[in-house]
Protein backbone atom coordinates (compact mmCIF):
# COMPACT_ATOMS: atom_id res chain seq x y z
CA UNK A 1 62.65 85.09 154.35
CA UNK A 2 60.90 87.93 155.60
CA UNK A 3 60.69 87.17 159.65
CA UNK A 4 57.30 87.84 161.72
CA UNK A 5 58.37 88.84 165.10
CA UNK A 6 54.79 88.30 166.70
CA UNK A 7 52.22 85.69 166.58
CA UNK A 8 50.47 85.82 162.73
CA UNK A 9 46.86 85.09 162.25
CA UNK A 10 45.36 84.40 158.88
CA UNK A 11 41.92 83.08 157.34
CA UNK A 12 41.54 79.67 155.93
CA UNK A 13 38.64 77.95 154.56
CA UNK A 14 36.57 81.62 155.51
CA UNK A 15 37.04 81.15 159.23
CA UNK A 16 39.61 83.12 161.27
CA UNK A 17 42.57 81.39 162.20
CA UNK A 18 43.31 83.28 166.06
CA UNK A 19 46.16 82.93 164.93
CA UNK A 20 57.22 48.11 169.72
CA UNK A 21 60.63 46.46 168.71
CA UNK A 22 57.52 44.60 170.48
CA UNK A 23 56.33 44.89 173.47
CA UNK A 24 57.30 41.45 174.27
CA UNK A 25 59.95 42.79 175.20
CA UNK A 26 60.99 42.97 178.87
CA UNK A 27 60.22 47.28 179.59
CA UNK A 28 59.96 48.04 182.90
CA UNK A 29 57.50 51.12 182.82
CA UNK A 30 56.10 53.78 186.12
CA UNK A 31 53.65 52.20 187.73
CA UNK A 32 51.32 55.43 186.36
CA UNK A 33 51.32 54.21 182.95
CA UNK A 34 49.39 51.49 183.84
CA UNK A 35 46.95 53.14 185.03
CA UNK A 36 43.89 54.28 183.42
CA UNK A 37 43.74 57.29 181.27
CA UNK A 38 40.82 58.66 181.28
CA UNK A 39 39.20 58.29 184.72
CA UNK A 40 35.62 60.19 185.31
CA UNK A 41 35.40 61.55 181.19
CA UNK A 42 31.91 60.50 180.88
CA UNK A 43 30.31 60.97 177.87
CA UNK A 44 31.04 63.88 176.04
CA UNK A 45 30.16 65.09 172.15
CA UNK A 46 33.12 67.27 171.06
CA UNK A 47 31.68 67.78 167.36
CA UNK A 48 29.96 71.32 167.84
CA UNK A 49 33.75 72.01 168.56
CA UNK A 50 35.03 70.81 165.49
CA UNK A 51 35.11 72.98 161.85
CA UNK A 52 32.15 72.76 160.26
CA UNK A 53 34.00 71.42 157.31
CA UNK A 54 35.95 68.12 158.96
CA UNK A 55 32.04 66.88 160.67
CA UNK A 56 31.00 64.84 157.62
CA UNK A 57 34.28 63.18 157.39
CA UNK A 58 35.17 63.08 161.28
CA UNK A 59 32.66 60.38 162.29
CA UNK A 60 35.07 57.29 161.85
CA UNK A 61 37.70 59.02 164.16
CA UNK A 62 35.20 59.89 166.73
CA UNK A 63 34.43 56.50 167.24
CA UNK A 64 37.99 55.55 167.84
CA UNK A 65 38.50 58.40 169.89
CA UNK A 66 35.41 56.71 172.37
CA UNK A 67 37.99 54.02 173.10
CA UNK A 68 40.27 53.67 175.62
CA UNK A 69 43.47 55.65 175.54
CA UNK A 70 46.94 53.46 174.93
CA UNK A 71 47.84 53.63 178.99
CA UNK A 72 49.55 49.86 178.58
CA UNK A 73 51.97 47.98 176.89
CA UNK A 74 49.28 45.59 175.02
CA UNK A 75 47.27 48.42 174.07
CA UNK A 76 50.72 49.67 172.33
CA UNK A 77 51.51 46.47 170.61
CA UNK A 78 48.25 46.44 168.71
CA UNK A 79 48.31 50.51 167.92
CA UNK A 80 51.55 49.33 166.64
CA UNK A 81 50.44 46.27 164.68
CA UNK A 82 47.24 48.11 163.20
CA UNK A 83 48.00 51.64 161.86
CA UNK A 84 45.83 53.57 161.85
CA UNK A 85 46.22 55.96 158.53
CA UNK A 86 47.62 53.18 155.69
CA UNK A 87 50.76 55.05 154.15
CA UNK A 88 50.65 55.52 150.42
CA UNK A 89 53.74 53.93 148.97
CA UNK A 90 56.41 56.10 147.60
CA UNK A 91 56.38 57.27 144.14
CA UNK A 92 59.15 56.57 141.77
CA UNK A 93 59.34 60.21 140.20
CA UNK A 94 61.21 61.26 143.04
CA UNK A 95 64.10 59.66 143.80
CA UNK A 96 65.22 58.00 147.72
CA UNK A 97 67.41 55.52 149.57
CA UNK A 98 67.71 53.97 152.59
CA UNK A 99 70.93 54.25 153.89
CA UNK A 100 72.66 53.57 157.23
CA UNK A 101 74.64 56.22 159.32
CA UNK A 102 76.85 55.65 162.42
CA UNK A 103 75.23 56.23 165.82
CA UNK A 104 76.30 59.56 167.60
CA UNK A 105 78.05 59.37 170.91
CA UNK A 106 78.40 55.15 171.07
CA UNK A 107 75.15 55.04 170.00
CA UNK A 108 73.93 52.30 167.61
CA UNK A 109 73.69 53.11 163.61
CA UNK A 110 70.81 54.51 162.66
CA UNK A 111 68.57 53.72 159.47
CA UNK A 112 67.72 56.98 157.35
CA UNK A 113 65.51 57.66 153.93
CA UNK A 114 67.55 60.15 151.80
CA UNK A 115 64.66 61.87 149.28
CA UNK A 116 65.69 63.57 146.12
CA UNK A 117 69.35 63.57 146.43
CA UNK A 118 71.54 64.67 143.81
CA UNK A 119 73.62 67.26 142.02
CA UNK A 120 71.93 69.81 140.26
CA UNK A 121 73.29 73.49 138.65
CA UNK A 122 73.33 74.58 142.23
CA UNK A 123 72.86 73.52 146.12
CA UNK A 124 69.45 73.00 147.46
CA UNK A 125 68.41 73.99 150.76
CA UNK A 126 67.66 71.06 152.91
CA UNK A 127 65.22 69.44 155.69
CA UNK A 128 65.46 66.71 158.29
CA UNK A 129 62.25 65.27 159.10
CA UNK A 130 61.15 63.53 161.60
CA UNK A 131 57.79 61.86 161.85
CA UNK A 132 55.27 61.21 164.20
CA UNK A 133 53.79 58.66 167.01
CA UNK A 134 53.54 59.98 170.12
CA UNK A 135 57.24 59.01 170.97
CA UNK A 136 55.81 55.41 170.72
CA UNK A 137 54.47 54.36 167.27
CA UNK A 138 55.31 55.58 163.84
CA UNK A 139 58.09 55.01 160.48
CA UNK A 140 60.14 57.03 158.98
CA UNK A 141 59.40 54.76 155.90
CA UNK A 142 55.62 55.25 156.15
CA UNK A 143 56.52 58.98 155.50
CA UNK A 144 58.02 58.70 152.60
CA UNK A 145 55.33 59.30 149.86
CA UNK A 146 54.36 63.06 151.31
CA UNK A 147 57.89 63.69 151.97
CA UNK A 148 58.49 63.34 147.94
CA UNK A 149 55.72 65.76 147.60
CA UNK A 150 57.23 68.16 149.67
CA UNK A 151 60.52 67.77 148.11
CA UNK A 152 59.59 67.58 144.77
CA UNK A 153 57.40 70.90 145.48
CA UNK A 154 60.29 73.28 147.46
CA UNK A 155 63.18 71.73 145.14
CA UNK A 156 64.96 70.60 148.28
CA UNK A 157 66.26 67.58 149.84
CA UNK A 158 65.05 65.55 152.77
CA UNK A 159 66.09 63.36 155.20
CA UNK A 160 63.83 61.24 157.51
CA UNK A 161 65.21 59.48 160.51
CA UNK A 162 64.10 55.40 161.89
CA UNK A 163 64.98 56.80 165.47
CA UNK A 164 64.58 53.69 168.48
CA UNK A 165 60.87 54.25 169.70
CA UNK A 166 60.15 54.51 173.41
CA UNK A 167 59.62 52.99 175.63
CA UNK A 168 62.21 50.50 174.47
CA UNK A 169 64.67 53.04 174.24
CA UNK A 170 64.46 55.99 176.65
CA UNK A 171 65.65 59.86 176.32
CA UNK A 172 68.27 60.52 174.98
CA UNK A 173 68.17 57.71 172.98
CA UNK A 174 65.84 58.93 170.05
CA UNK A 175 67.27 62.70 170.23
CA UNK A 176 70.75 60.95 169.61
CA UNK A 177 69.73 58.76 166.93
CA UNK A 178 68.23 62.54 165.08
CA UNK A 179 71.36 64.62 165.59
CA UNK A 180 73.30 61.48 164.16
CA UNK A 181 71.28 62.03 161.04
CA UNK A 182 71.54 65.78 161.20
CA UNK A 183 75.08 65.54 161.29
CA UNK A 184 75.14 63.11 158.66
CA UNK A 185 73.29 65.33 156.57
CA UNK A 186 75.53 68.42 157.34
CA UNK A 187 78.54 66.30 156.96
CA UNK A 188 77.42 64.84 153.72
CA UNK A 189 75.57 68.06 151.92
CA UNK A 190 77.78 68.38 148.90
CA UNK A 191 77.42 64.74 148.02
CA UNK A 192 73.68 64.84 148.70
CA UNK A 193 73.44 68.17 146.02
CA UNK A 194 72.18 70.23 149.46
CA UNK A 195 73.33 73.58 150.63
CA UNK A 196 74.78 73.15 154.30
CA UNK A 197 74.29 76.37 155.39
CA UNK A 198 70.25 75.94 154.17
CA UNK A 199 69.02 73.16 156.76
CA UNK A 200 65.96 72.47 158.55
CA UNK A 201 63.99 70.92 160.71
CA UNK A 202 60.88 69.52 160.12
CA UNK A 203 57.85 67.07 162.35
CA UNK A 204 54.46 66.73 163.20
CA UNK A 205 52.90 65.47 166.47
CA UNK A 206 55.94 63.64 168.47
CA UNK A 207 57.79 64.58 165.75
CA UNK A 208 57.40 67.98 166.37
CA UNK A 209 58.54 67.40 169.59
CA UNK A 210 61.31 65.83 168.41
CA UNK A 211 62.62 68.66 166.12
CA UNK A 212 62.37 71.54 168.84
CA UNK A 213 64.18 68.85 171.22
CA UNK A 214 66.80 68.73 168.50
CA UNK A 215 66.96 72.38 167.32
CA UNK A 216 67.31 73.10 171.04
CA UNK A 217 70.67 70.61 171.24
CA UNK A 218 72.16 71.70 167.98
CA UNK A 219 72.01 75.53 169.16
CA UNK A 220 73.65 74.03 172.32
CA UNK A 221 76.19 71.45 170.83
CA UNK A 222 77.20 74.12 168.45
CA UNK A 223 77.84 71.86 165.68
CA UNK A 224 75.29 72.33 162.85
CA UNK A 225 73.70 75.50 162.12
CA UNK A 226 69.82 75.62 161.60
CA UNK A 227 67.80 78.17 159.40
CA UNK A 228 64.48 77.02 160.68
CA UNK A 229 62.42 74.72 162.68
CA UNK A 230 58.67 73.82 161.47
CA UNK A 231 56.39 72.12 163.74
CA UNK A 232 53.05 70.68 162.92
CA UNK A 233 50.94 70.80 165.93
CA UNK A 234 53.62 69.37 167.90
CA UNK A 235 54.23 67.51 171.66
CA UNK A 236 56.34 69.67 173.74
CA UNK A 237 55.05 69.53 177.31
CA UNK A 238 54.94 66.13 179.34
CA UNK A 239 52.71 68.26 181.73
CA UNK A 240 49.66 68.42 179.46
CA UNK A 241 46.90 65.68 180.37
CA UNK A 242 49.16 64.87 183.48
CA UNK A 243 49.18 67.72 185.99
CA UNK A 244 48.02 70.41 183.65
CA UNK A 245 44.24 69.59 182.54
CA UNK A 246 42.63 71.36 179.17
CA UNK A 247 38.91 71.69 178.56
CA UNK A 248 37.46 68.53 177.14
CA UNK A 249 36.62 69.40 173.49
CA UNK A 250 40.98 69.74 174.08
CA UNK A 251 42.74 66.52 173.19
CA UNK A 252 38.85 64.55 172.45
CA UNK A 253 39.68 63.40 169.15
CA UNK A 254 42.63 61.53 168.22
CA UNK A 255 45.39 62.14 171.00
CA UNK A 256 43.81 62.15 174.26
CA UNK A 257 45.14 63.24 177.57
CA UNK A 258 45.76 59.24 178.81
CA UNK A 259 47.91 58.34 175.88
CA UNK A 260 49.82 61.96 176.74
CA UNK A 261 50.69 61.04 179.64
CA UNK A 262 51.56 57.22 178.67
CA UNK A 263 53.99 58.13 175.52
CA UNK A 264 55.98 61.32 177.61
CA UNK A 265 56.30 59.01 180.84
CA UNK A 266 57.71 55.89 178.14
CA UNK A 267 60.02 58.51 176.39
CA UNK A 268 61.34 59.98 179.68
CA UNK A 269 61.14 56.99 182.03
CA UNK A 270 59.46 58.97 185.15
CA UNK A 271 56.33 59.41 184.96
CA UNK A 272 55.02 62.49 183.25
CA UNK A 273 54.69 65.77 185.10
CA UNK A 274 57.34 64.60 187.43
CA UNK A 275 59.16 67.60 188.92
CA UNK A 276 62.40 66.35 187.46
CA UNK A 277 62.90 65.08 183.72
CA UNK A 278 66.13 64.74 182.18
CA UNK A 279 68.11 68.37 180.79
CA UNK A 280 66.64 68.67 176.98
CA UNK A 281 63.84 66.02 177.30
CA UNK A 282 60.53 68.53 177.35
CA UNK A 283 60.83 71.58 174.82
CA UNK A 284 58.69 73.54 177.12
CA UNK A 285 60.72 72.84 180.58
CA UNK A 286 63.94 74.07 178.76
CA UNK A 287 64.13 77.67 180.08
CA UNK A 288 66.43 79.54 177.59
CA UNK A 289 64.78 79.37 173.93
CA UNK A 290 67.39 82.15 172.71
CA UNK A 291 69.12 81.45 169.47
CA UNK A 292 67.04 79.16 168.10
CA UNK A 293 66.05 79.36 164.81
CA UNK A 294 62.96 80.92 163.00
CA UNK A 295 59.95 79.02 163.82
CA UNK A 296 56.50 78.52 162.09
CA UNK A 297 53.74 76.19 164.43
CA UNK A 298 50.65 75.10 163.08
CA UNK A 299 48.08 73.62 165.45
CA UNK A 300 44.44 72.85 165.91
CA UNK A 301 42.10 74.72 168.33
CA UNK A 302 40.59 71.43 169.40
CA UNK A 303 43.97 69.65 169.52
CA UNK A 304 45.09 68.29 173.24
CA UNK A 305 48.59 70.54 172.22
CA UNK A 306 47.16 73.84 171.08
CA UNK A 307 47.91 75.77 174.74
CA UNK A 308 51.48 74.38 175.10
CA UNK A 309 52.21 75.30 171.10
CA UNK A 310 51.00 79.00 171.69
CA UNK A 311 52.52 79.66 175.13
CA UNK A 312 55.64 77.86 173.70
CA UNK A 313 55.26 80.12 170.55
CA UNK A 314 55.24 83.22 172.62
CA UNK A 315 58.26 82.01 174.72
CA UNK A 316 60.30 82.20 171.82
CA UNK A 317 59.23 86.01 170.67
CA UNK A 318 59.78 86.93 173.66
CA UNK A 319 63.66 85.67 173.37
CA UNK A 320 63.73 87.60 170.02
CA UNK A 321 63.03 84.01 167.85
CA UNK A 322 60.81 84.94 164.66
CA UNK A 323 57.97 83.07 164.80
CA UNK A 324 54.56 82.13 162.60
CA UNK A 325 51.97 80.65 164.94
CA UNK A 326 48.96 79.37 162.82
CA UNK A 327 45.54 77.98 164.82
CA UNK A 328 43.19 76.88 162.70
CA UNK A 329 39.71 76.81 164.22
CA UNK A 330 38.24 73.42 164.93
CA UNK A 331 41.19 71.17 164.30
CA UNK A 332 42.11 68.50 165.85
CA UNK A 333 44.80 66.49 166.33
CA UNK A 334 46.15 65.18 162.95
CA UNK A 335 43.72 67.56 160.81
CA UNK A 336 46.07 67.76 158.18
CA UNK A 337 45.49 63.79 157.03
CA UNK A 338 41.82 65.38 155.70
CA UNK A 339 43.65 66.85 152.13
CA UNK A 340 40.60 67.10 150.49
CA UNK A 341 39.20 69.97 152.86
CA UNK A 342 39.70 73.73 151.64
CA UNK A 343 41.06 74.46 154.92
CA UNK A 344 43.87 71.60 154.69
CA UNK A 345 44.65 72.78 151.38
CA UNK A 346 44.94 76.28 152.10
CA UNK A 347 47.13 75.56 155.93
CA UNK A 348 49.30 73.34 152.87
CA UNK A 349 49.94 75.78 151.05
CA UNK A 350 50.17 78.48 153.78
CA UNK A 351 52.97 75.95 155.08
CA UNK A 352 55.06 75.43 152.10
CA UNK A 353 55.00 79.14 151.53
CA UNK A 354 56.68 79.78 154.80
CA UNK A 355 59.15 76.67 154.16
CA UNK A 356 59.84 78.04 150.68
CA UNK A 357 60.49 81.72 152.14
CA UNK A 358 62.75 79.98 154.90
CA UNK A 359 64.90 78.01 152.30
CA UNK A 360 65.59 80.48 150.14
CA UNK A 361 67.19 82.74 152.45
């Protein structure tokens, strides 16, 4: 891979890119989370903000962005029961398993999907994935279908990890539960047909979050080397919606402030923007980002993240990390579900060319 050692902007689509277990179960959560989310919005149209190109098809998601955020435990038992994007099932051209891998650290096993594995004339780089939800919702096994793609695509293989949701299980419990699959994966790379010294990491949204969190522990743990890290639009500050504010066409469609603030303060069990998390928890608390791997970010301009991705971008050029920090104007939140758009197709295929450069190194 040839490294970018400043922020890289390119065009896409013709516009300038500037760049609940259940929750029966007995939680006890900060009395903030309770709360309501949203207090004083008011009405407020945030389609002039969006591209011109996602307005016919944003309409449905507008309207479920005009309901409350998920600030309670009911309102995350039916976000849970009724997803809200169907996953395709998986295809059988490319080949996966489920298998089961011992906790790390005395933690429980952990479920993982293992996506074209297998010996081939030589070893293929590899990714772990980890998928989305806020830190509260979300499968590894609804992932499975675009994961093939991208394996099939790059030649590579993938793992995806079932880590224990919040706020059933709080931090560290989830960031265990991924290096236990990263270190199964490292551990197990010749028997999987995967390069070990070719690994990634991979998320979107909260699982974004989730892959700096662990790229940040496996430079410090010093156990298994990473090549790269790439984050779709992804959830690294707990102070975002809680005692940092954005403009409102920030965070209007899709993940709003309110259900921010509700899945950090589950994950981290304080409530978020306290002055004190726990080491590790927030990407963008941790103060030393030097020696962790090349990173590329992709994010909305309209997206509740897009401030905390490009200050946390510029954090890690300035620690000497190569990074490739994509905005694409007008996205929101989970833009990249809207394949049939030029400018999804071309950010796709922007993003597998910087995977594909990263791999092959």
């Amino acid at each position: 891979m040839t490294p970018v050692s400043r922020r890289q902007f390119m065009a896409i689509a013709g516009a300038g890119v500037t760049s609940l277990a259940t929750a029966g179960a007995a939680v006890a959560l900060p009395e903030a989370l309770t709360k309501s989310a949203e207090a004083g919005a008011g009405a407020f149209d945030p389609l002039p903000f969006v591209n011109p190109e996602f307005r016919p098809l944003v309409g449905p998601l507008l309207a479920l962005s005009a309901k409350p955020a998920i600030a309670s435990l009911e309102a995350l038992q039916a976000a849970r029961n009724s997803p809200l994007f169907p996953s395709p099932p998986p295809s059988a051209i490319t080949p996966w398993e489920s298998r089961t891998v011992p906790g790390h650290a005395g933690n429980p096993d952990v479920q993982i999907y293992v996506i074209n594995a297998g010996q081939k004339d030589k070893p293929r780089p590899a990714i772990l994935d980890i998928h989305g939800g806020g830190f509260i919702v979300g499968t590894a096994r609804s992932t499975i279908a675009s994961l093939q793609e991208i394996a099939h695509t790059l030649d590579c293989v993938i793992v995806t990890v079932e880590y224990r949701l919040a706020p059933e299980t709080r931090f560290p419990g989830s960031l265990e539960d991924n290096y236990a699959a990263l270190k199964w994966l490292y551990a197990h790379a010749e028997e999987l047909g995967a390069d070990r010294g070719r690994i990634a990491v991979s998320g979107g949204s909260a699982g974004g979050g989730h892959a700096a969190m662990l790229a940040i522990a496996a430079r410090d743990r010093g156990e298994v080397p990473l090549i790269f890290q790439a984050l779709t639009y992804p959830m690294l500050d707990d102070r975002t919606g809680s005692t940092v504010h954005k403009p409102r066409q920030q965070g209007a469609i899709m993940w709003k402030p309110g259900s921010n603030r509700f899945g950090w303060s589950a994950l981290l069990g304080v409530p978020a923007g306290s002055a004190h998390v726990p080491a590790g928890s927030v990407p963008a608390r941790v103060k030393d980002l030097k020696g962790l791997p090349s990173t590329f970010i992709g994010v909305g301009s309209i997206d509740l993240f897009v401030d905390e991705d490009m200050t946390y971008a510029q954090r890690l050029l300035d620690a000497g990390v190569f990074v490739d920090l994509v905005v694409v104007p007008g996205g929101f939140h989970g833009f990249t579900l809207f394949k049939q758009t030029q400018v999804v197709q071309r950010y796709n295929d922007y993003y597998l060319g910087v995977l594909r450069q990263a791999l092959s190194t």
